[in-house]
N, C-alpha and C. Protein backbone atom coordinates (compact mmCIF):
# COMPACT_ATOMS: atom_id res chain seq x y z
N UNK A 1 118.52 86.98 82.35
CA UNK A 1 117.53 86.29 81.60
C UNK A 1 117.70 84.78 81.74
N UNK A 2 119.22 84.41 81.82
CA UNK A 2 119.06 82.61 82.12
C UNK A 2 118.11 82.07 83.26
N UNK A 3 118.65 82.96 84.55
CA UNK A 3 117.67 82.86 85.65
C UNK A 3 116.53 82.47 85.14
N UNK A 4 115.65 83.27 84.54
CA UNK A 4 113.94 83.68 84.19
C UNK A 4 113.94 82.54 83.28
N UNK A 5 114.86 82.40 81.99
CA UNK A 5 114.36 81.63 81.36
C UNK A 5 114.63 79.62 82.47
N UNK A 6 115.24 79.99 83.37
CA UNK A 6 115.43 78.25 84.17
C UNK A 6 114.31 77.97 84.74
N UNK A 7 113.62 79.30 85.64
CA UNK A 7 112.65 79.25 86.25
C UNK A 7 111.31 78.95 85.67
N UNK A 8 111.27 79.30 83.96
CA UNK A 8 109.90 79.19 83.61
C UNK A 8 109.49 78.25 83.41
N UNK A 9 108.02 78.24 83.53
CA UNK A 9 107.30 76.42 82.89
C UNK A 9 107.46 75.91 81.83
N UNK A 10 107.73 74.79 81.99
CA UNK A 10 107.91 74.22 80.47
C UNK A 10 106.23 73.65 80.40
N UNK A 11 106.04 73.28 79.39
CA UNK A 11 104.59 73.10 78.89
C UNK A 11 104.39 71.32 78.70
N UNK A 12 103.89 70.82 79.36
CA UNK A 12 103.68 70.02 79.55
C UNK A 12 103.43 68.42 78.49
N UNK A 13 104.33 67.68 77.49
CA UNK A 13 104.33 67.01 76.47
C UNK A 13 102.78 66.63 76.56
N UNK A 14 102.09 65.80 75.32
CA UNK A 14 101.20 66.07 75.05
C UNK A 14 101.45 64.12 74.97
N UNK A 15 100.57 63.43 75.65
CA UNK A 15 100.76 61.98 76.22
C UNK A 15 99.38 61.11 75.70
N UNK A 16 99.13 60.54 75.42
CA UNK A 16 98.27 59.48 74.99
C UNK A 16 98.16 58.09 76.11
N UNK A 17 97.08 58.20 76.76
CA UNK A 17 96.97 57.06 78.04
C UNK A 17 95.86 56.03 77.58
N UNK A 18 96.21 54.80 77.56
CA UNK A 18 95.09 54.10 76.82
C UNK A 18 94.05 54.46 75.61
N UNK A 19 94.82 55.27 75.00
CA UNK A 19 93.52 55.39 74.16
C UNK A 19 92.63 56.65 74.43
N UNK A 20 93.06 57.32 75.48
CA UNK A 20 91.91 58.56 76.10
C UNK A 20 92.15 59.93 75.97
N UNK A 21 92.64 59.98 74.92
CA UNK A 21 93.06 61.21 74.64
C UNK A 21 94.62 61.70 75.52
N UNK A 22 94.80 62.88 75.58
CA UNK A 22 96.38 63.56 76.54
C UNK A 22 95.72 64.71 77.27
N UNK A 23 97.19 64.68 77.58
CA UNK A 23 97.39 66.10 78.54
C UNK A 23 97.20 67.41 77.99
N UNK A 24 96.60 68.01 78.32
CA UNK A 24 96.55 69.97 77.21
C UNK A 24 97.23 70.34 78.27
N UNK A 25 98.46 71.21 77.13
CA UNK A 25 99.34 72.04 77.44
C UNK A 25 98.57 73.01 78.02
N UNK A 26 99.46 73.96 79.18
CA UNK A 26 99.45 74.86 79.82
C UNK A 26 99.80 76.13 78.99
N UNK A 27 99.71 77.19 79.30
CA UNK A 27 99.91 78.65 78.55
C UNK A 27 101.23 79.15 79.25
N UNK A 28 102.51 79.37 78.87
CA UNK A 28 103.13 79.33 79.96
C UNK A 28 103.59 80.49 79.83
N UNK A 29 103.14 81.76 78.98
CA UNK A 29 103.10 83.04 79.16
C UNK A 29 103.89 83.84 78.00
N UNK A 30 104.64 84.68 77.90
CA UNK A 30 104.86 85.17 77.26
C UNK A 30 106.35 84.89 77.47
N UNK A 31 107.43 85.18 76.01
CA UNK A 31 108.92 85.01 76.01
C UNK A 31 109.29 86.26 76.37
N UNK A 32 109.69 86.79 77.47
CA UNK A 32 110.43 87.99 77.91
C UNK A 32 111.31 88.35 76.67
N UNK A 33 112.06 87.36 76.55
CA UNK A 33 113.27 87.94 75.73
C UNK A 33 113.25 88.97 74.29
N UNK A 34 111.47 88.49 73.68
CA UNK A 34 110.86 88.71 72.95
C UNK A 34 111.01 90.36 73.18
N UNK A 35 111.07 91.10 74.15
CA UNK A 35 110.87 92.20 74.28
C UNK A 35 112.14 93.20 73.62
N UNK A 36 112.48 94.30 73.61
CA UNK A 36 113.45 95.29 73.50
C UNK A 36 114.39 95.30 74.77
N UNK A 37 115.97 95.93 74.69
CA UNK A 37 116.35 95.54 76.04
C UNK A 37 116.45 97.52 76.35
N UNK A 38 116.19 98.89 75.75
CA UNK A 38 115.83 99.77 76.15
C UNK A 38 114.69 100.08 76.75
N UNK A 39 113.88 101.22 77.14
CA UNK A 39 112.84 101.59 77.46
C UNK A 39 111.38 101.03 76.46
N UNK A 40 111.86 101.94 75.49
CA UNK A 40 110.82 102.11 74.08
C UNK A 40 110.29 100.32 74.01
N UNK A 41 109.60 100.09 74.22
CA UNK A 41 108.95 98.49 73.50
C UNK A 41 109.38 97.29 74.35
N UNK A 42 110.05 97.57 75.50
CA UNK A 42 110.74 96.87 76.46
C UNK A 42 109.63 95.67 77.08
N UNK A 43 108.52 95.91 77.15
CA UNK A 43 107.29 95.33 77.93
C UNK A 43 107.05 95.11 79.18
N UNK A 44 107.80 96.15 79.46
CA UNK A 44 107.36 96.31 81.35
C UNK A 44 107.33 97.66 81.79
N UNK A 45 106.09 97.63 82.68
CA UNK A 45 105.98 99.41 83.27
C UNK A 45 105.90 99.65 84.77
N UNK A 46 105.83 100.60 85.04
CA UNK A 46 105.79 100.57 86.39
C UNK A 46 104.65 101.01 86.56
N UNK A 47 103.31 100.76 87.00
CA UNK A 47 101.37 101.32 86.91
C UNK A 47 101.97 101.92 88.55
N UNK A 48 101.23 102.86 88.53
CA UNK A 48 101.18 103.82 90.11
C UNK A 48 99.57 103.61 90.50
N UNK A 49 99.82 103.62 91.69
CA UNK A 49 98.43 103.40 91.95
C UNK A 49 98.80 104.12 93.63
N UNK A 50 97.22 104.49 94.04
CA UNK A 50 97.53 105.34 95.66
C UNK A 50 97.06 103.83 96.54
N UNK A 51 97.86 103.78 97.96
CA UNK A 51 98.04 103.01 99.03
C UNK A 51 96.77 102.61 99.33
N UNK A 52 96.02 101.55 100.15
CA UNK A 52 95.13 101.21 100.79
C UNK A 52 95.38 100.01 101.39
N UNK A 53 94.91 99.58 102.97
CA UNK A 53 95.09 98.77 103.81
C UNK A 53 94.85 97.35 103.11
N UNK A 54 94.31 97.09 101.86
CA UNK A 54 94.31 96.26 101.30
C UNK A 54 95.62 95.70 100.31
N UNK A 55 95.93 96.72 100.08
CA UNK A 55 97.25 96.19 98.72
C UNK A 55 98.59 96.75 99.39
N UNK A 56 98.40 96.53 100.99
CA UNK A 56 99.48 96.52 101.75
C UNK A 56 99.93 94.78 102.21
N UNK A 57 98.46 94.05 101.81
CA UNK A 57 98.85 92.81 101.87
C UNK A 57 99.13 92.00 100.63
N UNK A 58 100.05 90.86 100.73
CA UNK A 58 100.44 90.43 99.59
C UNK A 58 99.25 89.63 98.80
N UNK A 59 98.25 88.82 99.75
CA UNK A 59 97.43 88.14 99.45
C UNK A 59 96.28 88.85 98.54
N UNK A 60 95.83 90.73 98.74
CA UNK A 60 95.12 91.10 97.85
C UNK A 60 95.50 90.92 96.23
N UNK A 61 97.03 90.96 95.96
CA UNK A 61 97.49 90.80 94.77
C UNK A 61 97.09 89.50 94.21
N UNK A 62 97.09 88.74 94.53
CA UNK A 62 96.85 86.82 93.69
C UNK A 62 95.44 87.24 93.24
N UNK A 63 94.43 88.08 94.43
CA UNK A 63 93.17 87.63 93.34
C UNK A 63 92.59 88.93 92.75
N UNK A 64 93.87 90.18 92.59
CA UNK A 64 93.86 91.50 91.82
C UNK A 64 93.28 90.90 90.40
N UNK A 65 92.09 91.18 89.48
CA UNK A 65 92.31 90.44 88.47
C UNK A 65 92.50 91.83 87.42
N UNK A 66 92.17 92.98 87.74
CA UNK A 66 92.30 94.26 86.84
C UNK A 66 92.85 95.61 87.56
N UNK A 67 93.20 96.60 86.79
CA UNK A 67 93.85 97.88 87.38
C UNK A 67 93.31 98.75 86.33
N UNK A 68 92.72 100.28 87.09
CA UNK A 68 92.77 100.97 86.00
C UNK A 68 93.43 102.26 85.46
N UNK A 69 93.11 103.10 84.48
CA UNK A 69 93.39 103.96 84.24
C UNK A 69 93.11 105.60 84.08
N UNK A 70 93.45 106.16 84.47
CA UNK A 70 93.26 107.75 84.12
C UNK A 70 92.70 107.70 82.72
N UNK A 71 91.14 108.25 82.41
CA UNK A 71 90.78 108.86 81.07
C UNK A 71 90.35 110.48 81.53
N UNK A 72 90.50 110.85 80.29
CA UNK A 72 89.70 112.00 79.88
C UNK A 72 88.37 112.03 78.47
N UNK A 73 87.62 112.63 78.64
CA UNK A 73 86.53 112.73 78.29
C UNK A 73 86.62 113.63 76.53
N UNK A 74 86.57 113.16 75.77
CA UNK A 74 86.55 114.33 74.08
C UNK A 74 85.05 115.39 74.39
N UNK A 75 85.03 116.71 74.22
CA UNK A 75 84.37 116.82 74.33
C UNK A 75 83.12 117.00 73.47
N UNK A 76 83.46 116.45 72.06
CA UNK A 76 82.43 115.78 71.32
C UNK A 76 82.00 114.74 71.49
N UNK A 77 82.36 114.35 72.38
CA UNK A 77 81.81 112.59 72.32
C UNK A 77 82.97 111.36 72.39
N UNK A 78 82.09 110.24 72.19
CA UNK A 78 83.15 108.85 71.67
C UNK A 78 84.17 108.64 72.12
N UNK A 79 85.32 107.93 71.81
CA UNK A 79 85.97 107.25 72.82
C UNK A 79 86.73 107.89 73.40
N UNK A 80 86.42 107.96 75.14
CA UNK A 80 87.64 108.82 75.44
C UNK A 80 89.16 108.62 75.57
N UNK A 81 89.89 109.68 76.15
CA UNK A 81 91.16 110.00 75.20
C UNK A 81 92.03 109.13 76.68
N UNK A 82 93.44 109.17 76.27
CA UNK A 82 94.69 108.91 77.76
C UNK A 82 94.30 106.97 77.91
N UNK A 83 94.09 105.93 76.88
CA UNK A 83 94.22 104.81 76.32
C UNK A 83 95.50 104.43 76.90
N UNK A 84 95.22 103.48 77.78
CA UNK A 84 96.97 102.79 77.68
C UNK A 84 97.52 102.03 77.03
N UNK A 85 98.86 102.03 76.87
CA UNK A 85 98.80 101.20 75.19
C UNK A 85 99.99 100.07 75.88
N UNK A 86 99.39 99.40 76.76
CA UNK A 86 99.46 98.33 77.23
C UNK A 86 99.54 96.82 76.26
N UNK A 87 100.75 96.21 76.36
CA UNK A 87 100.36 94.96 74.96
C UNK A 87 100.20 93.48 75.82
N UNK A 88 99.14 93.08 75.64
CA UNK A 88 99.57 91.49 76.34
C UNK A 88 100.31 91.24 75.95
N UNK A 89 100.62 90.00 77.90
CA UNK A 89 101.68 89.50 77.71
C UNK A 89 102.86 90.62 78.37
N UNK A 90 102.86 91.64 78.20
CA UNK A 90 103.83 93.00 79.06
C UNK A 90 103.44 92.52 80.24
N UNK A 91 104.34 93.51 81.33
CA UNK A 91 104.64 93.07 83.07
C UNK A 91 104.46 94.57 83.76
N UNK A 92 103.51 94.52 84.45
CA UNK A 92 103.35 96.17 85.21
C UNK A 92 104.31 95.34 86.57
N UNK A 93 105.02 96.21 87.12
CA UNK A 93 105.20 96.56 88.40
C UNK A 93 104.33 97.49 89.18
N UNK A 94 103.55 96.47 90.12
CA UNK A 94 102.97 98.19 90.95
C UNK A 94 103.62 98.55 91.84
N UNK A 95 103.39 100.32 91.77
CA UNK A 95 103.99 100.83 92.89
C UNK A 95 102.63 101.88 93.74
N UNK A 96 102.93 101.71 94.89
CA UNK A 96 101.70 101.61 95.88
C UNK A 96 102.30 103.25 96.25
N UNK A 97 102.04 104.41 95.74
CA UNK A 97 102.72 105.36 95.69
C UNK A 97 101.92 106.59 97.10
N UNK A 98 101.31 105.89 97.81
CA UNK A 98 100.81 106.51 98.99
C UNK A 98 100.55 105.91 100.34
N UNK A 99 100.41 106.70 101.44
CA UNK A 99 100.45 105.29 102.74
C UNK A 99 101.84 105.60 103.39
N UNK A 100 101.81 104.88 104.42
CA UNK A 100 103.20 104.66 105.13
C UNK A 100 104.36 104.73 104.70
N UNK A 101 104.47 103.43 103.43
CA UNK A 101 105.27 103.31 103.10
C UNK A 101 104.91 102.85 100.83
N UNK A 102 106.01 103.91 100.71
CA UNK A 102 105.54 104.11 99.64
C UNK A 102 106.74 102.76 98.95
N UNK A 103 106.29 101.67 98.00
CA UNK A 103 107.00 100.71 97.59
C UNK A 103 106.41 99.88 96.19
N UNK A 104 106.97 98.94 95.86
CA UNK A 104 106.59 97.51 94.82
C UNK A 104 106.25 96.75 95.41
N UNK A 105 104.81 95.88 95.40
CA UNK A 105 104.66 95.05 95.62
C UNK A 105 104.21 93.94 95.50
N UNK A 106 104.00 94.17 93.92
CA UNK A 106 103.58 93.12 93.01
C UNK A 106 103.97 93.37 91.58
N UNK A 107 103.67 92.43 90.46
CA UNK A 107 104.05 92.22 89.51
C UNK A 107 102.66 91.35 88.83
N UNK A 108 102.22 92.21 87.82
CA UNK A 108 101.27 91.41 87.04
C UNK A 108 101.15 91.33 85.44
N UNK A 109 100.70 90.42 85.10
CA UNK A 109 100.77 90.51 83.27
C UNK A 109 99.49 90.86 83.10
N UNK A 110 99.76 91.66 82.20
CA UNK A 110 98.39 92.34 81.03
C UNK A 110 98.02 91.11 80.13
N UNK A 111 96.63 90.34 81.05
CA UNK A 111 95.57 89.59 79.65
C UNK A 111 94.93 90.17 78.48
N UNK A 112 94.62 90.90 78.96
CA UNK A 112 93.87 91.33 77.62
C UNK A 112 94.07 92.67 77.31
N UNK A 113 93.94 93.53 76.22
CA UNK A 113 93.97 94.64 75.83
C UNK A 113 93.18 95.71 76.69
N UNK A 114 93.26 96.63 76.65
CA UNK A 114 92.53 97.99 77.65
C UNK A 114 91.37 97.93 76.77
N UNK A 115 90.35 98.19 78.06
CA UNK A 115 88.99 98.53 77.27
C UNK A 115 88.59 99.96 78.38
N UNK A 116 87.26 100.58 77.94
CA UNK A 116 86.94 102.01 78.75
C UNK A 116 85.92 100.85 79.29
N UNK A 117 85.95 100.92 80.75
CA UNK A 117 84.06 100.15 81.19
C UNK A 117 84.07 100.82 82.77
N UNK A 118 83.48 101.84 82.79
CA UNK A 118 83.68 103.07 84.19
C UNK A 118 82.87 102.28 84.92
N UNK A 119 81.71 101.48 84.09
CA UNK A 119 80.59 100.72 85.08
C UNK A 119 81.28 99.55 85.85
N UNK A 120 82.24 99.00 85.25
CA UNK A 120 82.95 98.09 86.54
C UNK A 120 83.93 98.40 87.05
N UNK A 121 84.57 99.51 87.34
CA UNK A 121 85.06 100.25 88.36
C UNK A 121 84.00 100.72 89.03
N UNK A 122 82.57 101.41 89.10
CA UNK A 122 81.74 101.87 89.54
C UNK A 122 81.63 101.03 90.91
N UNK A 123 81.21 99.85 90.31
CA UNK A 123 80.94 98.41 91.36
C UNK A 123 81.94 98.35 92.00
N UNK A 124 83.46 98.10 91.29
CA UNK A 124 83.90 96.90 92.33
C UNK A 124 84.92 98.31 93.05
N UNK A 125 85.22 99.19 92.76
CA UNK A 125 85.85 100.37 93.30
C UNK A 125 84.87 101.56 94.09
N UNK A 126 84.55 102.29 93.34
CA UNK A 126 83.78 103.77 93.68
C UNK A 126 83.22 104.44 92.61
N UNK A 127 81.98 105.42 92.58
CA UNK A 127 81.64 106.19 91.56
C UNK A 127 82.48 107.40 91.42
N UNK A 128 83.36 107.44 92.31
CA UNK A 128 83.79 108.53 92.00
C UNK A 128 85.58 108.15 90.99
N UNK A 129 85.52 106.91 91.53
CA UNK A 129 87.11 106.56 90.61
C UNK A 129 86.44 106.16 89.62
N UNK A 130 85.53 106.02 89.26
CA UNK A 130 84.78 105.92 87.74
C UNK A 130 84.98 107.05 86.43
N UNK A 131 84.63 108.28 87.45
CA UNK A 131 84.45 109.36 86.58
C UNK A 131 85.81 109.53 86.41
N UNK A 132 87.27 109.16 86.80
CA UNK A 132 88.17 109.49 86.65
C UNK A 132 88.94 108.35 85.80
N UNK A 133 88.98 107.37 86.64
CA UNK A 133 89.75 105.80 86.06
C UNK A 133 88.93 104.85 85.27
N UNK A 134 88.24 105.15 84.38
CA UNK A 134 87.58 104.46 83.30
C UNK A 134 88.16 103.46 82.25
N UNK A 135 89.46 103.86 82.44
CA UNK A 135 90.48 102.72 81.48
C UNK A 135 90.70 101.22 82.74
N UNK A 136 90.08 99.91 81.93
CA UNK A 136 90.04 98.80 82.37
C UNK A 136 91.49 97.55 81.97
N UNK A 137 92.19 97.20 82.59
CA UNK A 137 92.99 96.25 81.83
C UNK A 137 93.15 94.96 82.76
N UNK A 138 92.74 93.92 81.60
CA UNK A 138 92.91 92.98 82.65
C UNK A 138 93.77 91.94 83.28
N UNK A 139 94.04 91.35 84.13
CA UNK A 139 95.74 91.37 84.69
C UNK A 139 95.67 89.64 85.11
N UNK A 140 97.06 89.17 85.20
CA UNK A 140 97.12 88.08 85.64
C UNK A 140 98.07 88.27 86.83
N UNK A 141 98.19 87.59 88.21
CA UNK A 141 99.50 87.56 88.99
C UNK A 141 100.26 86.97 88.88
N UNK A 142 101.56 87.84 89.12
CA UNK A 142 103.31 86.92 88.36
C UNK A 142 103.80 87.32 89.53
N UNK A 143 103.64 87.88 91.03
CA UNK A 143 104.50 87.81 91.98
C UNK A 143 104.48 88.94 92.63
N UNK A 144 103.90 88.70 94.07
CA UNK A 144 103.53 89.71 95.04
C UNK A 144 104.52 89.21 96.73
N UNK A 145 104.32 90.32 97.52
CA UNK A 145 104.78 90.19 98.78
C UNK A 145 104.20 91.25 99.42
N UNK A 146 104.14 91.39 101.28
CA UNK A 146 103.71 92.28 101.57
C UNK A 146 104.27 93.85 101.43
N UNK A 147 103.81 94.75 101.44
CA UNK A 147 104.15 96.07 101.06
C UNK A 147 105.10 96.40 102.10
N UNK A 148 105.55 95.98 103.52
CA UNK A 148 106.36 96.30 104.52
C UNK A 148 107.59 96.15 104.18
N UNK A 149 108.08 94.53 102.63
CA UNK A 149 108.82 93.94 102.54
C UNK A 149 109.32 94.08 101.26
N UNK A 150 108.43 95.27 100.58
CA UNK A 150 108.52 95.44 99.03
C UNK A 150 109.57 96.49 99.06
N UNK A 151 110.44 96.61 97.39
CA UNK A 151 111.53 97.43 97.14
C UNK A 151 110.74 98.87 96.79
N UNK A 152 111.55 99.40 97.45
CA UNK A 152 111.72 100.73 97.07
C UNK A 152 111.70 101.47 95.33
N UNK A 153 111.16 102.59 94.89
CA UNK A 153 111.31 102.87 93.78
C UNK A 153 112.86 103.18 93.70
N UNK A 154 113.80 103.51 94.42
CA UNK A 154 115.03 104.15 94.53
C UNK A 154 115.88 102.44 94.47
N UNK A 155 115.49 101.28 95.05
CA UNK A 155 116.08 100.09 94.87
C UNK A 155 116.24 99.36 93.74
N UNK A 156 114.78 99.85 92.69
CA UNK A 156 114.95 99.56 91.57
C UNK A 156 115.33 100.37 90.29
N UNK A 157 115.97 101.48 90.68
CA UNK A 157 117.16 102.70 89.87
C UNK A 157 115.56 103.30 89.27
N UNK A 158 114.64 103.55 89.77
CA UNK A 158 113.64 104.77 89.19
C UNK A 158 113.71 105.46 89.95
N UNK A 159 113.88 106.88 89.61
CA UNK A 159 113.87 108.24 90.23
C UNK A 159 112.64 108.59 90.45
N UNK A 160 112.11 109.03 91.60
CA UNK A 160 111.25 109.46 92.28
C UNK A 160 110.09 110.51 91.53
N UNK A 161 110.83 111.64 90.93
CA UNK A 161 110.48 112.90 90.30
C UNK A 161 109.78 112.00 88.95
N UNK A 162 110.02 110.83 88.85
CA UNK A 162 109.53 110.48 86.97
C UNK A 162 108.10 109.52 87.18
N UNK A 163 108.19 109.46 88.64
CA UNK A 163 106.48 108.86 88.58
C UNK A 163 105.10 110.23 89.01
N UNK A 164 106.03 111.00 89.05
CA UNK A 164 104.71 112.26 89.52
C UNK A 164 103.81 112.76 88.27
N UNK A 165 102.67 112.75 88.58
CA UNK A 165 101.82 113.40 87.47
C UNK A 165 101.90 111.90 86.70
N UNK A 166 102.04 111.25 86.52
CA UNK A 166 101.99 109.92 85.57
C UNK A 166 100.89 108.40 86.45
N UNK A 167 100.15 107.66 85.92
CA UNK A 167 99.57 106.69 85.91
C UNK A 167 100.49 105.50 85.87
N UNK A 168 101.43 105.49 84.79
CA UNK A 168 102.51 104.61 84.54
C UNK A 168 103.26 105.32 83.47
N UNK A 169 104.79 104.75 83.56
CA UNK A 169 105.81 104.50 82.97
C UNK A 169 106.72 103.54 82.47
N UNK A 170 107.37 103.73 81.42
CA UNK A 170 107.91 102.48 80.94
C UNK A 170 109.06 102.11 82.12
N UNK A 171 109.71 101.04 82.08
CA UNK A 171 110.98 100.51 82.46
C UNK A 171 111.63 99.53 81.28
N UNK A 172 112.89 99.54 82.07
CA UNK A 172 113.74 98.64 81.14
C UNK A 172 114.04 97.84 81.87
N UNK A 173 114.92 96.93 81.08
CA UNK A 173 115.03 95.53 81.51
C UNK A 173 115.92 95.07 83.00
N UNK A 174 116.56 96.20 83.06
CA UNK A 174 117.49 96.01 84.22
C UNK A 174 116.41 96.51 85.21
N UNK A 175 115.82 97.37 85.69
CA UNK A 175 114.75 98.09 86.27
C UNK A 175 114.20 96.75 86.62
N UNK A 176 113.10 95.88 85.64
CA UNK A 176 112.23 95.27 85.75
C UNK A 176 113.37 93.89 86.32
N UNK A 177 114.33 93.41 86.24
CA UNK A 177 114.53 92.43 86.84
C UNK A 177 115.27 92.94 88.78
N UNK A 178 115.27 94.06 88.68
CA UNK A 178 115.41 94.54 90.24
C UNK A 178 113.83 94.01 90.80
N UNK A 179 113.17 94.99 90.28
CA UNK A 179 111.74 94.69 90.50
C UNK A 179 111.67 93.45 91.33
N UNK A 180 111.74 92.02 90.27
CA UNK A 180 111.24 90.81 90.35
C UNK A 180 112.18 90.05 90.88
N UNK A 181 113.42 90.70 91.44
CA UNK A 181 114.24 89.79 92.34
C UNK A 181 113.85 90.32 93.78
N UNK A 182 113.76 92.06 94.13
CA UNK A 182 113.16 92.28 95.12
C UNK A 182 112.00 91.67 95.57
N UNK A 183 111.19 91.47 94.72
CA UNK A 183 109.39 90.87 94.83
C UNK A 183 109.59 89.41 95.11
N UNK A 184 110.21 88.20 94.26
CA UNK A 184 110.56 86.90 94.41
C UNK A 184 111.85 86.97 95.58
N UNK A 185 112.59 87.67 95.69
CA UNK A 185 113.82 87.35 96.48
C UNK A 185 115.12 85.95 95.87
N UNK A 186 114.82 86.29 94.67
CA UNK A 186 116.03 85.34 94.05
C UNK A 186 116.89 86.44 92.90
């Protein structure tokens, strides 16, 4: 955590230049430390997502701005069910869990809370990952590389067998800083 906390932005003092008002502080994200150091409330997950020639490059990640989720449908109606309970400010690791080479290769923060909106997955994905991935969350980038060069789920002590059948899973703190030293290389 000293690392993370040396590396982060400091926020920029707030300066008065002739008379013209200052500088507005920057947002400089969320206090990691703030988190739990077990699984439970920890604020980092690992989101699974399947391979494509696109998020094999590092550059699709910077302008990734959302990821979604597996819903299911009530069959009375209203909101459907399998909500990720995602908190801003938390850290997904993705793992690109199909393709050549199955790896991490980015790291993003959850802006805003999950919403259901199948109509913009419709657009910017497929109608058919609509009817399935209807859970929307929207993401900021904290650190990508290409997928050739990304860690392994086995590099960052997650067992293989615990991402099957799952969308995402929690991690802990040791997990998530493998993650982000593999991904940054510090």
């Amino acid at each position: 955590m000293r690392a993370l906390r040396k590396k982060r932005p400091r926020a920029a003092r707030r300066r008065r230049r002739d008379g013209r008002g200052g500088i507005f502080t920057a947002p400089t994200g969320v206090d990691l430390g703030a988190f739990s150091k077990g699984k439970q409330g920890s604020g980092y997950w690992l989101k699974i997502l399947y391979g494509s020639e696109d998020r094999a490059k590092a550059a699709h990640w910077h302008g990734r701005t959302w990821v979604s989720d597996r819903h299911t449908e009530r069959p009375s109606g209203g909101k459907p069910l399998r909500e990720p309970s995602y908190r801003v400010g938390e850290h997904l690791v993705i793992y690109v869990s199909t393709g050549p080479r199955k790896a991490c290769p980015a790291i993003v923060r959850v802006a805003k809370p999950p919403v259901f909106d199948p109509n913009l997955v419709a657009r910017e994905a497929s109608k058919e990952d609509a009817n399935k991935y209807g859970w929307v969350t929207w993401v900021d980038h904290v650190a990508s590389l290409p997928l050739l060069r990304a860690p392994r789920l086995d590099e960052i002590d997650v067992a293989s067998r615990s991402v099957r059948q799952h969308g995402h899973i929690r991690l802990d703190r040791r997990q998530y800083r493998k993650a982000l030293r593999g991904i940054r290389g510090w």
